[in-house]
Protein backbone atom coordinates (compact mmCIF):
# COMPACT_ATOMS: atom_id res chain seq x y z
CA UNK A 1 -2.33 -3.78 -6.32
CA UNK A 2 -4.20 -5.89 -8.24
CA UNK A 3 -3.87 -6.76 -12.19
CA UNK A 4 -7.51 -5.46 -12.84
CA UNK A 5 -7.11 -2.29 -10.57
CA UNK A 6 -3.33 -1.44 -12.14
CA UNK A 7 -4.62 -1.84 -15.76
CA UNK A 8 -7.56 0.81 -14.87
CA UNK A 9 -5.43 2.90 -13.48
CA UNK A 10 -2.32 2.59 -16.09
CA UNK A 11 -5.49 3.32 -18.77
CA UNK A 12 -6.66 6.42 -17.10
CA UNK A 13 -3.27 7.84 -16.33
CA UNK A 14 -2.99 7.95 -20.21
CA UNK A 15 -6.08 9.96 -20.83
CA UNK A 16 -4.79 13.99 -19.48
CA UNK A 17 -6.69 15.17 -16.41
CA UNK A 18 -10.39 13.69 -16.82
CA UNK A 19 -11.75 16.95 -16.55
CA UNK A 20 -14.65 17.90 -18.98
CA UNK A 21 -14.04 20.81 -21.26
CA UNK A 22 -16.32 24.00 -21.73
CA UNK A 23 -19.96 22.69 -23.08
CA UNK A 24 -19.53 19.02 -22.60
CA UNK A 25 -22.26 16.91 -21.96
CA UNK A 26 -19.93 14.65 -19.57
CA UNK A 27 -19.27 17.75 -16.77
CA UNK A 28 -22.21 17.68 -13.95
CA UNK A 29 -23.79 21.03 -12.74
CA UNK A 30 -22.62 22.71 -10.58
CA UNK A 31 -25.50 24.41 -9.27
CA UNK A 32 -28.67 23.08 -8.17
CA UNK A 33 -32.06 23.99 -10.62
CA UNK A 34 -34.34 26.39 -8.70
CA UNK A 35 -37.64 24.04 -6.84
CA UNK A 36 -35.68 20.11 -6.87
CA UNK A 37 -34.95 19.15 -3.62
CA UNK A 38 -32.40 16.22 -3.88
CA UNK A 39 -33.43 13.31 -2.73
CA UNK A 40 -31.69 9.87 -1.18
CA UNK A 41 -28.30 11.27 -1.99
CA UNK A 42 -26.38 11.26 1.17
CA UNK A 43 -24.49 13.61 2.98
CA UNK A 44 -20.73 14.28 3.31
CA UNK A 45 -20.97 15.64 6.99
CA UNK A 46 -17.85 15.10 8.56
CA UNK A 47 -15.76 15.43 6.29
CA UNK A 48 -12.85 18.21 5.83
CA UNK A 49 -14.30 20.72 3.96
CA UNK A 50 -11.18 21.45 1.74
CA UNK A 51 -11.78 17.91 0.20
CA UNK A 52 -14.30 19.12 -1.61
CA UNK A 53 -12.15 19.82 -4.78
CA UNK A 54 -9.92 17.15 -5.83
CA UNK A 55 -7.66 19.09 -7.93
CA UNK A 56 -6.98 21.25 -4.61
CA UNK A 57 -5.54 17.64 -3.01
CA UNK A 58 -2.01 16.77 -4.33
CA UNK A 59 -0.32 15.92 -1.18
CA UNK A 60 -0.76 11.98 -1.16
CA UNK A 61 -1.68 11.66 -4.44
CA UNK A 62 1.88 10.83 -5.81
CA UNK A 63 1.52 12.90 -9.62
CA UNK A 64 -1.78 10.04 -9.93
CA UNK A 65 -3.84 12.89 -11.52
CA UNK A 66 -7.18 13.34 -10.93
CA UNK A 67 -8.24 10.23 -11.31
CA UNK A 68 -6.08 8.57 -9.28
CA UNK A 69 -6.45 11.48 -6.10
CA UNK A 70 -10.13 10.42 -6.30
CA UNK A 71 -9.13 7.10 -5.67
CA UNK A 72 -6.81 7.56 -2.83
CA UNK A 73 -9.57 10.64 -1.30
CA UNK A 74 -12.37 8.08 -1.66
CA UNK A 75 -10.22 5.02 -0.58
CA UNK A 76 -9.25 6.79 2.61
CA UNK A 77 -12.52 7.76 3.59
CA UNK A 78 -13.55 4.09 3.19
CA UNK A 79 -10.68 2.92 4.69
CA UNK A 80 -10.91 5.29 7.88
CA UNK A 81 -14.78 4.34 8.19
CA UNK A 82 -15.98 8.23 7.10
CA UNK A 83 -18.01 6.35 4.18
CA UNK A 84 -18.95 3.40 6.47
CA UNK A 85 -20.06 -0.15 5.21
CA UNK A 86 -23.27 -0.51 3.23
CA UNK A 87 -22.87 3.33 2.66
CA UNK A 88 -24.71 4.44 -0.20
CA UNK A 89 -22.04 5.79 -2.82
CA UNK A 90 -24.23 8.04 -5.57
CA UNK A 91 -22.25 8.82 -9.27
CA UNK A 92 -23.96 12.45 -9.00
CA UNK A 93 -23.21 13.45 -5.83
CA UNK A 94 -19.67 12.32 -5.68
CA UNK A 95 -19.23 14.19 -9.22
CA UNK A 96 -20.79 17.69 -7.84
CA UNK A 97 -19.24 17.07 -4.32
CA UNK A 98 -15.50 16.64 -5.87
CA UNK A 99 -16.06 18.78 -9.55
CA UNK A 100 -15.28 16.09 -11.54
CA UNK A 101 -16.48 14.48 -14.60
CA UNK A 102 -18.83 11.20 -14.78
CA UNK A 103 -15.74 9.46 -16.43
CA UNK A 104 -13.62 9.87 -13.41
CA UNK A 105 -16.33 9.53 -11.11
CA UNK A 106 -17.19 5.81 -13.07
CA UNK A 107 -13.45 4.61 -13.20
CA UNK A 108 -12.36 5.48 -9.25
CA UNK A 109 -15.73 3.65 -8.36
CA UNK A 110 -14.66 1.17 -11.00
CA UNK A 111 -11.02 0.99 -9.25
CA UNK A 112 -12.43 1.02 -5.77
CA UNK A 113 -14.22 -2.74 -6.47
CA UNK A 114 -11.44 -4.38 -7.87
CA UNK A 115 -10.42 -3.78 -4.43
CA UNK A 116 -12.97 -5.05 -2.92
CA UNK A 117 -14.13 -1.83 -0.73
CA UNK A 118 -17.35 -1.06 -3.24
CA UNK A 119 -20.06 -3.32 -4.66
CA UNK A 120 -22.14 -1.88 -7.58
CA UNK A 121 -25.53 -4.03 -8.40
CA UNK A 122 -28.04 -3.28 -10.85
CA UNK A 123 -31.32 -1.47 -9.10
CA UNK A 124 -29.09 -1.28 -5.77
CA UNK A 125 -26.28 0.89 -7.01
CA UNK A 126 -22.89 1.25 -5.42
CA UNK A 127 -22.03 0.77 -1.69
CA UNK A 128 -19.35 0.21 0.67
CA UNK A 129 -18.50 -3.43 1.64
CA UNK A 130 -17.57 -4.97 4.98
CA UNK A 131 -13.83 -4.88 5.72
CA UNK A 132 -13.89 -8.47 5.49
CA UNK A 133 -14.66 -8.12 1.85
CA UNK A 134 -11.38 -5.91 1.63
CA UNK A 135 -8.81 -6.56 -0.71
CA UNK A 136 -5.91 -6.61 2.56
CA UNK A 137 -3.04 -7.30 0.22
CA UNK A 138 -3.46 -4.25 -2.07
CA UNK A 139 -0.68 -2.13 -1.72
CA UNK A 140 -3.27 0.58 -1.65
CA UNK A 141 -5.68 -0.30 1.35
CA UNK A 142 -2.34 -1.36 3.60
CA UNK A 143 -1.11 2.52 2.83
CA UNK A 144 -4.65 3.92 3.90
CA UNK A 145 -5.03 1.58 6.84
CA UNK A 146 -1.50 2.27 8.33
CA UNK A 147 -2.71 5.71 8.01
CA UNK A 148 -6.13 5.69 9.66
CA UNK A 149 -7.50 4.43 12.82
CA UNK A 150 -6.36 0.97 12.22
CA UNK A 151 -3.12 2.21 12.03
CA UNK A 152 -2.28 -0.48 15.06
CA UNK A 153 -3.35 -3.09 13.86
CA UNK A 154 -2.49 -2.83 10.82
CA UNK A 155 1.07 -2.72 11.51
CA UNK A 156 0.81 -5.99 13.89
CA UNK A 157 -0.76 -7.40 10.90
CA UNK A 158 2.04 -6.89 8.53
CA UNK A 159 4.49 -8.15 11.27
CA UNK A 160 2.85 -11.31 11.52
CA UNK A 161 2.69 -11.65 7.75
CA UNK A 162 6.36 -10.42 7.34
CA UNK A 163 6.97 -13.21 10.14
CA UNK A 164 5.50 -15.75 7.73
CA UNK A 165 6.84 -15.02 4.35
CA UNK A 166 10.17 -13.83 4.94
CA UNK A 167 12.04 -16.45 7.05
CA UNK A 168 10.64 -19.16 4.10
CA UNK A 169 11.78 -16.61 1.50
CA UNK A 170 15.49 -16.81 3.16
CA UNK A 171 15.60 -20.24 3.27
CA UNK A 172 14.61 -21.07 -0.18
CA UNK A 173 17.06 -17.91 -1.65
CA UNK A 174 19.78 -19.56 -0.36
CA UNK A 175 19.64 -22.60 -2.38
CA UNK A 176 19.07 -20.08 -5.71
CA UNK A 177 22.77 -18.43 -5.54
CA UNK A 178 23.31 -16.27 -8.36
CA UNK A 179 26.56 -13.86 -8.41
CA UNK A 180 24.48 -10.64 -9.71
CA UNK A 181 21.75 -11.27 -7.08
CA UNK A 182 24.83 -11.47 -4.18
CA UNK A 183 26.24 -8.32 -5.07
CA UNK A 184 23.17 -6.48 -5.49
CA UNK A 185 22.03 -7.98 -1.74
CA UNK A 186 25.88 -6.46 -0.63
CA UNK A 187 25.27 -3.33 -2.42
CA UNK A 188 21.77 -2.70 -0.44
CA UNK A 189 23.84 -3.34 2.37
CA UNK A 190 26.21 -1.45 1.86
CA UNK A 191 24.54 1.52 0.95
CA UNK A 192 22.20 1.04 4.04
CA UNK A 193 25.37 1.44 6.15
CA UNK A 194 26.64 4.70 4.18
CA UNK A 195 22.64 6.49 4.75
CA UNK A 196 22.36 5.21 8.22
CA UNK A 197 26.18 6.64 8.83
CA UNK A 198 24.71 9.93 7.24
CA UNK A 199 21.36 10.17 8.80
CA UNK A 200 20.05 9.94 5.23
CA UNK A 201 16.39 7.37 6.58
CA UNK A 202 14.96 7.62 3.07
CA UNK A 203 17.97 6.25 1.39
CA UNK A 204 18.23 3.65 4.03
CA UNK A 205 14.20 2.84 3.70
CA UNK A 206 14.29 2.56 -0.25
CA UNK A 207 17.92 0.15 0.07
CA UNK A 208 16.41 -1.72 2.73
CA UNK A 209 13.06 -2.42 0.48
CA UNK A 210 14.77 -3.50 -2.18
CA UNK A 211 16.76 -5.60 -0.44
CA UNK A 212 13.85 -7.72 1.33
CA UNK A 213 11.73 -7.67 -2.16
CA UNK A 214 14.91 -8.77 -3.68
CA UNK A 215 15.02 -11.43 -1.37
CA UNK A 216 11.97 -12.73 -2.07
CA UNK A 217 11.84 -12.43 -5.81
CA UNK A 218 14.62 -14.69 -5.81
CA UNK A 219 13.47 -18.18 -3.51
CA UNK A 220 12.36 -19.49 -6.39
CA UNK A 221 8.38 -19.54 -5.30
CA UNK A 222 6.26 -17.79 -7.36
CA UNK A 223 3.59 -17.56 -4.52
CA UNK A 224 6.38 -16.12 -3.10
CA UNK A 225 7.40 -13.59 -5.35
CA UNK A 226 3.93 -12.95 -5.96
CA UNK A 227 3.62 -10.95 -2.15
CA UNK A 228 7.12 -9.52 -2.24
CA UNK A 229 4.63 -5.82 -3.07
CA UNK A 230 3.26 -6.73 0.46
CA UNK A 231 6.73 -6.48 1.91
CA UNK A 232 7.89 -3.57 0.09
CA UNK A 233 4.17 -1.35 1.10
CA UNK A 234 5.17 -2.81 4.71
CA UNK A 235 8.36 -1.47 4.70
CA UNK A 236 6.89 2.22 3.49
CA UNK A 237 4.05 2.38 5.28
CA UNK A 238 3.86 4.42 8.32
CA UNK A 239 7.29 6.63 7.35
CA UNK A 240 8.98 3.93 7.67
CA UNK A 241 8.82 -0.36 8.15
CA UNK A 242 7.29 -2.35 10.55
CA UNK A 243 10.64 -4.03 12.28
CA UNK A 244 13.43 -2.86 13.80
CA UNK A 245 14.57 -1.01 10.42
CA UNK A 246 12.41 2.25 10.89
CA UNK A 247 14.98 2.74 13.97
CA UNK A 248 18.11 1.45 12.21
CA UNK A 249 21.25 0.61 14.22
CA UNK A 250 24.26 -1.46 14.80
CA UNK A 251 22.04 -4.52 14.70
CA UNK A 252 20.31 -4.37 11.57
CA UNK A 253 23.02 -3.75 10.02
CA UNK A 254 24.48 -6.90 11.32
CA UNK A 255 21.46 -8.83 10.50
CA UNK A 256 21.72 -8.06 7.31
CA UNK A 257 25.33 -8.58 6.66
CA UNK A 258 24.61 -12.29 7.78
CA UNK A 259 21.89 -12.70 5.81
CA UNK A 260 23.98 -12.06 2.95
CA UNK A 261 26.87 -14.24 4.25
CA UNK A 262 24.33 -16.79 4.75
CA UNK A 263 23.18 -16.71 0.98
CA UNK A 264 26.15 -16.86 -0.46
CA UNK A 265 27.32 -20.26 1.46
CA UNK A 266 24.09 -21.72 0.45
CA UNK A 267 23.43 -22.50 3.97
CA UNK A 268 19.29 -21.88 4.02
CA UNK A 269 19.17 -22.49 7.90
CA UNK A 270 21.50 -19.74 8.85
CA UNK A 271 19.47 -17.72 6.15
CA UNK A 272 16.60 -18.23 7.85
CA UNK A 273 17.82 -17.38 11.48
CA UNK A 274 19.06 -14.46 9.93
CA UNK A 275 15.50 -13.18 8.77
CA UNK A 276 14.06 -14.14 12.54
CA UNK A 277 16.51 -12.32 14.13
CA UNK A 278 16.13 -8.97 11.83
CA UNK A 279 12.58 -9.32 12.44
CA UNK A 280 12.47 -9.25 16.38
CA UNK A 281 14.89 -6.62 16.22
CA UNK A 282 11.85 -4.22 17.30
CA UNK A 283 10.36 -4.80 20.50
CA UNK A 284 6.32 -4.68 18.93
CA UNK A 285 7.52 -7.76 16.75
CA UNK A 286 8.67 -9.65 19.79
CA UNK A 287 5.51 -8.98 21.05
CA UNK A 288 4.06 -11.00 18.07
CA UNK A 289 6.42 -13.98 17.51
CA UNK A 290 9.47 -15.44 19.78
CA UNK A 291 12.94 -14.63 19.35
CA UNK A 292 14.47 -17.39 17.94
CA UNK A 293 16.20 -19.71 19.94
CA UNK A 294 20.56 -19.79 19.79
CA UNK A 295 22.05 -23.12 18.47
């Protein structure tokens, strides 16, 4: 997520529910005044009908509030290609459609372009952007794509990013040894072995997370370190990560141990072997990149 768009949300989270009180002037109307038709405000058809009251929506909203379900109902719905690209987005009918105030109607909207999904110009108003204007690392946008129709491709995506980032990562960790980051790397490891032994996957997906973010916060790039959120969103996307960890096994457990065995010798090229191996433990990663040859 981005600085702008975790400030905006970190500032509304702080301000209760966003909901207008009895005989404010921020609340729209609900009903329409006898004789207006409405005019250039587009329609919602096609969409469920039960999203038509945010509060009503708490699965997927995380405890967000209302502000932040707005974002994720509005992100989706960009995101899936229900509100498609150059799509007019109007304040007023969003604010009747969902029944909420003009403040949380202005901040989502606000949210949504720091992302890069909206574009709000003066005399134009707000509209949907091109997916190529997308903000693709926000933690966000990879949780609604893995979720929509570009579900596929969004997890090939991440698998040829993970490819990328995570082999360097190993290499450069190794030559960063610290004693509290080693037994923290065993730990994950360990407890991945205990929740895979019990059949416990979210224990095993929230160890195995850390571990690879762990991993990367500690090469010593700040580039780096900077994408490690893209790992960890990869790794919880989709119920589970895109390798060979969302089936865990023998293997990546093995992988893993090495890795760790690897890091604490200092020896970055068996680090790095390590990380290819773990990631063309699934079969749709060797699809993407080569196993890695024996030496």
């Amino acid at each position: 997520m981005s600085t702008l768009a975790h400030t905006m949300m970190t500032a509304a989270r702080s301000a209760d529910s966003g909901l207008a009180g009895p005989g404010e002037l921020d609340r729209y109307p609900y009903a329409e005044r006898p004789g207006v038709d409405r005019v250039g405000i587009p329609s919602w058809d096609g969409t469920d009908p039960e999203l038509g009251r945010v509060g009503r929506r708490a699965a997927g909203s995380r405890g967000r509030g209302l502000h932040g379900q707005l974002v994720q109902q509005l992100g989706q719905m960009i995101v899936s290609g229900d509100l498609g690209a150059d799509r007019p987005l109007v304040p007023e009918e969003i604010g009747q459609r969902f029944e909420v105030s003009r403040t949380v109607v202005r901040e989502t909207l606000r949210v949504l372009e720091a992302k890069g999904l909206v574009s709000a110009r003066p005399n134009v108003g707000t509209r949907v952007r091109p997916v190529s204007d997308w903000n693709l690392l926000d933690p966000d946008i990879i949780e609604w794509r893995a979720f929509g129709p570009q579900r596929d491709d969004q997890r090939r995506e991440l698998s040829e990013l993970r490819w990328t980032i995570e082999p360097l990562a190993a290499r450069l960790a190794a030559g960063h040894g610290r004693d509290d980051v080693q037994q923290r790397l065993g730990d994950m490891v360990e407890l991945m072995g205990h929740a895979m032994a019990q059949g416990d996957a979210l224990t095993f997906s929230r160890a195995d997370a850390e571990f690879h973010s762990l991993l990367i916060q500690v090469a010593g790039n700040r580039m780096l370190e900077h994408l490690s959120g893209i790992v960890t969103a990869a790794l919880q996307v989709s119920g589970g990560p895109a390798t060979g960890c969302d089936r865990p096994g023998e293997s990546t457990l093995v992988h893993h141990a090495r890795l760790v065995d690897a890091l604490a010798a200092g020896d970055g090229g068996a680090a790095e072997t390590a990380m290819r191996q773990l990631l063309t433990v699934h079969p749709e990663v060797e699809r993407v990149v080569p196993a890695p040859r024996e030496h």
